[in-house]
N, C-alpha and C. Protein backbone atom coordinates (compact mmCIF):
# COMPACT_ATOMS: atom_id res chain seq x y z
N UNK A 1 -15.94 21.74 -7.33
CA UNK A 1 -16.60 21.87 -6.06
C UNK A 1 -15.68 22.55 -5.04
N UNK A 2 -14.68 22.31 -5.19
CA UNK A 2 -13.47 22.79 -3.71
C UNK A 2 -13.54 24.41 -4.80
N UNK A 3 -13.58 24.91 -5.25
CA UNK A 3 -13.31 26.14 -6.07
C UNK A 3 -14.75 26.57 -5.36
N UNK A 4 -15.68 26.16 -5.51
CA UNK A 4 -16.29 26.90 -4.80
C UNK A 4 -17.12 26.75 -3.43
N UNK A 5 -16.80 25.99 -2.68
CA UNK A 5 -16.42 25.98 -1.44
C UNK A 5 -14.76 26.92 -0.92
N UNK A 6 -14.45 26.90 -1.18
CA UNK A 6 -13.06 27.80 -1.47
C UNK A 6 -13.43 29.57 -1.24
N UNK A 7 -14.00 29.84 -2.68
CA UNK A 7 -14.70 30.82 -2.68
C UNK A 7 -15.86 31.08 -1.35
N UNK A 8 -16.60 30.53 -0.95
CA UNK A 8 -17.12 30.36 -0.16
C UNK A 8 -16.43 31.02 1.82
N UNK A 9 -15.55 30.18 1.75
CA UNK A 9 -15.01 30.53 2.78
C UNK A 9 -13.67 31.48 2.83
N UNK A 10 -13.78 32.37 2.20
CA UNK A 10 -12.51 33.53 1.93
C UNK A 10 -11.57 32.81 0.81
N UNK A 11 -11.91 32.18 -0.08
CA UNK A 11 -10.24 31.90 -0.92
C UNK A 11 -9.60 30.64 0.07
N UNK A 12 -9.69 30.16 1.32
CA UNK A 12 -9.11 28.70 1.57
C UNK A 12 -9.79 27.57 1.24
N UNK A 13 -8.56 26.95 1.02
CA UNK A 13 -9.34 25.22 0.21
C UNK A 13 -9.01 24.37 1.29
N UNK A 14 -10.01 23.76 1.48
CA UNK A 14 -10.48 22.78 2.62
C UNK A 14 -10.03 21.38 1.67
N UNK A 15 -9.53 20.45 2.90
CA UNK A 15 -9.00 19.51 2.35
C UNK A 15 -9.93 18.56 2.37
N UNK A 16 -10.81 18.11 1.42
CA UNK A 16 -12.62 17.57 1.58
C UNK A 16 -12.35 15.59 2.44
N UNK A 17 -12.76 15.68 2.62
CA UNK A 17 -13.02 13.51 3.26
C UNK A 17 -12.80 13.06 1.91
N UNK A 18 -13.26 13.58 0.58
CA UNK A 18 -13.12 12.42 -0.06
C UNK A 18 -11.63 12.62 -0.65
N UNK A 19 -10.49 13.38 -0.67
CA UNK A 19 -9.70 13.95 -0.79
C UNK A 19 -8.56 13.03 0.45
N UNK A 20 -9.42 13.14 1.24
CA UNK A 20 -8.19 11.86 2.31
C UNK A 20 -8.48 11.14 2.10
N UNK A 21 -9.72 10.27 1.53
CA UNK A 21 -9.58 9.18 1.26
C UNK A 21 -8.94 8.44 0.02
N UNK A 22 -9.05 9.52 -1.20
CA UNK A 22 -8.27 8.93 -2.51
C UNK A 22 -7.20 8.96 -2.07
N UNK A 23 -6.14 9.58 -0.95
CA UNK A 23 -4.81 9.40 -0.97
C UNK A 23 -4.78 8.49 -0.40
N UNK A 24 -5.60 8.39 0.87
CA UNK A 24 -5.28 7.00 1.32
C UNK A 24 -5.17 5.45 0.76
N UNK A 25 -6.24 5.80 -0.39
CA UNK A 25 -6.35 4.58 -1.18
C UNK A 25 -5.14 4.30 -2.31
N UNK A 26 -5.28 5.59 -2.80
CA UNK A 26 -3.81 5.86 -3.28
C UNK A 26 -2.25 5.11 -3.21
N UNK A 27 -2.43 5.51 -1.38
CA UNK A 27 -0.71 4.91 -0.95
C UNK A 27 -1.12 3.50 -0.64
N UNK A 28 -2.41 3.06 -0.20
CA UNK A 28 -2.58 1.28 -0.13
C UNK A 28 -2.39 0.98 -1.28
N UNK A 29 -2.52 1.17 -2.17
CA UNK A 29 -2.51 0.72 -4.12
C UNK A 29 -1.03 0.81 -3.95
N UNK A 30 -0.25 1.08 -3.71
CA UNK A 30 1.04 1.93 -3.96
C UNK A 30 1.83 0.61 -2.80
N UNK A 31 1.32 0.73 -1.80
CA UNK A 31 1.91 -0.67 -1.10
C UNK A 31 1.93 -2.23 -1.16
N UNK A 32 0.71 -2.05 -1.63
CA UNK A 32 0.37 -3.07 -2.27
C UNK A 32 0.70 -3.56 -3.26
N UNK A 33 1.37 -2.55 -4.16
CA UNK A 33 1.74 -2.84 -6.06
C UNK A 33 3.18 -3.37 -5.72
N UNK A 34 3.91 -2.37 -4.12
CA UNK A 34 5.49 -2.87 -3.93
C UNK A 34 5.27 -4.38 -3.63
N UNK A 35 4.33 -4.91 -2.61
CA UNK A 35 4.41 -5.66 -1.74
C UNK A 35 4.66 -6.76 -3.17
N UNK A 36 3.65 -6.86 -3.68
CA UNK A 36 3.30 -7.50 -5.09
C UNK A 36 4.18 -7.73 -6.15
N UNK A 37 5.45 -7.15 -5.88
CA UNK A 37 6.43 -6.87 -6.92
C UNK A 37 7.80 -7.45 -5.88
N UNK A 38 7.31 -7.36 -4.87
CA UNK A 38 8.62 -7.81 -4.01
C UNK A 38 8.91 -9.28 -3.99
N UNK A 39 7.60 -10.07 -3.78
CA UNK A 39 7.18 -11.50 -3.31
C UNK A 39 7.62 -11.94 -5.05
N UNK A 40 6.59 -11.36 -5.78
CA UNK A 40 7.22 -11.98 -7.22
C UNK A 40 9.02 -11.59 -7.43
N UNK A 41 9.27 -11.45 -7.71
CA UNK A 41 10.99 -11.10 -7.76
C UNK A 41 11.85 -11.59 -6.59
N UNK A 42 11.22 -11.91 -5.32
CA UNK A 42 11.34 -12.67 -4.67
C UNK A 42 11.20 -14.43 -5.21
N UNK A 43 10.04 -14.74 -5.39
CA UNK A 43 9.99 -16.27 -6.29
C UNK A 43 11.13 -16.13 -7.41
N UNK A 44 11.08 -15.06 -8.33
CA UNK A 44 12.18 -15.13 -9.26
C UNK A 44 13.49 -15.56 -9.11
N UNK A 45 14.28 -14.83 -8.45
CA UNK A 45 15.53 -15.07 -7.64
C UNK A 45 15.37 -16.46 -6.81
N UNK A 46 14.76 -16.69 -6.97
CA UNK A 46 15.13 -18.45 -6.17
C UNK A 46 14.73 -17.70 -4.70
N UNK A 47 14.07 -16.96 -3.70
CA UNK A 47 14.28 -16.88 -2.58
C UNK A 47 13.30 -17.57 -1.70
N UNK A 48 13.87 -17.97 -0.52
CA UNK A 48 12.62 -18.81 0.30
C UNK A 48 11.26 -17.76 0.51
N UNK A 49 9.98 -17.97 1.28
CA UNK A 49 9.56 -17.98 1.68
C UNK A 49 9.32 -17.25 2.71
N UNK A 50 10.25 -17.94 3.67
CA UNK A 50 10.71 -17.51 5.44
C UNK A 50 11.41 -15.96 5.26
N UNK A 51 12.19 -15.72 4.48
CA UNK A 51 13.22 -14.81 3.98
C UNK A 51 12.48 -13.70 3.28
N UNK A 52 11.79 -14.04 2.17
CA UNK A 52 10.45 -12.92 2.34
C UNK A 52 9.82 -12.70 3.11
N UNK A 53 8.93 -13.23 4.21
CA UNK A 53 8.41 -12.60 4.87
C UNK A 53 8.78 -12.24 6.16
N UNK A 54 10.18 -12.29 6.67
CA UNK A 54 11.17 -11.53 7.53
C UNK A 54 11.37 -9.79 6.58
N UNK A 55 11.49 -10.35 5.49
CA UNK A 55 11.83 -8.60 4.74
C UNK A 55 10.59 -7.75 4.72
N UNK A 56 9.01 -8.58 4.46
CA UNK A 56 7.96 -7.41 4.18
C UNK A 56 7.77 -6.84 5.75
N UNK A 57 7.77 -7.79 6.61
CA UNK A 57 7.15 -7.83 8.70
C UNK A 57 8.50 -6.52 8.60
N UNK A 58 9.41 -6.37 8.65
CA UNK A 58 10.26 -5.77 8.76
C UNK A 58 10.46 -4.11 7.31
N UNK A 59 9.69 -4.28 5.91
CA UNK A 59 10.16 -3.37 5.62
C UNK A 59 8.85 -2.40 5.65
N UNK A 60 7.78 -3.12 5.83
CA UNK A 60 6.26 -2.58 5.90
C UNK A 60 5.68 -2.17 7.23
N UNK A 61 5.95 -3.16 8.23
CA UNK A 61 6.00 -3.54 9.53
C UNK A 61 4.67 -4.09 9.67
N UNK A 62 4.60 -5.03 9.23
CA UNK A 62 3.46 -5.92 9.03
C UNK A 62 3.59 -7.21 10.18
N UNK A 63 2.49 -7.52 10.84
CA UNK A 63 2.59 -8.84 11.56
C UNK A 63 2.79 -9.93 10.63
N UNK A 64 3.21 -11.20 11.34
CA UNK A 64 3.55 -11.91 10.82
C UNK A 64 2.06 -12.89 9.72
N UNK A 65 1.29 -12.77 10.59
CA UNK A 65 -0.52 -13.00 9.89
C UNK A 65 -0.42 -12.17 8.63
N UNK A 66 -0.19 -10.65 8.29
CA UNK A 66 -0.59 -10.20 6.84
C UNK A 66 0.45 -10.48 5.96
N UNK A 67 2.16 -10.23 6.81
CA UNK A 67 3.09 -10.86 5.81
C UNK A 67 2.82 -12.10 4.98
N UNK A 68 2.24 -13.31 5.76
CA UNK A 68 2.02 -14.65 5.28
C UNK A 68 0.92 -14.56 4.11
N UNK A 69 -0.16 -13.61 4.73
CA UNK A 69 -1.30 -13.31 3.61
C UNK A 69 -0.77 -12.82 2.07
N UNK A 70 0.04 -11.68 2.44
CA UNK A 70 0.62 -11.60 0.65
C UNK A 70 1.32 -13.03 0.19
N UNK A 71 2.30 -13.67 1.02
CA UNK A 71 2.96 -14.37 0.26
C UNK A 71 1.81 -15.30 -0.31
N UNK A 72 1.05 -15.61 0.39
CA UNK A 72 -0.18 -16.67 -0.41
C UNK A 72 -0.65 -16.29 -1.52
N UNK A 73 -1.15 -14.76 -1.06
CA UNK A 73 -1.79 -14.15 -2.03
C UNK A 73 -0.52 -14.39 -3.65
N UNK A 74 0.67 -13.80 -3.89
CA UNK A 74 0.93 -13.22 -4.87
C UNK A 74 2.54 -14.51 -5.22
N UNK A 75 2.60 -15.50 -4.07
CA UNK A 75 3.57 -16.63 -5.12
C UNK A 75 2.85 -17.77 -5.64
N UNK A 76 3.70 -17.78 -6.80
CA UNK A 76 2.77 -18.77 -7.58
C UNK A 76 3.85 -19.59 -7.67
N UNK A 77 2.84 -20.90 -6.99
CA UNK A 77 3.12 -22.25 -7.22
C UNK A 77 3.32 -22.86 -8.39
């Protein structure tokens, strides 16, 4: 479709909506897979809690409300 929309408008390729949106979804998958990998390896290492979620608020820049949300979400009790 961009090939010929492309064609269409002289040979430039238009960067389509659904095209920003797979990246966008893309790099959330992608933050999400770190965030997910941090908190676990976090539980691994023996680390608190408090101490993870000073590192995600700080390496993501997440409020302290979504930091708390992963840790719920992804340590296992």
């Amino acid at each position: 479709m961009k090939k010929g929309i492309g064609d269409i408008v002289g040979g430039k390729v238009l960067e389509l909506q659904t095209d920003k949106a797979l990246q966008k979804g893309k790099e959330l998958g992608e933050k999400i897979g770190e965030i997910k990998g941090i908190c676990e390896t976090a539980q691994e290492f023996g680390g608190s809690k408090e101490s993870l979620k000073k590192k995600l608020i700080e390496k993501f820049n997440l409020t302290e409300a979504e930091a708390q949300s992963h840790i719920d979400k992804y340590w296992k009790e």
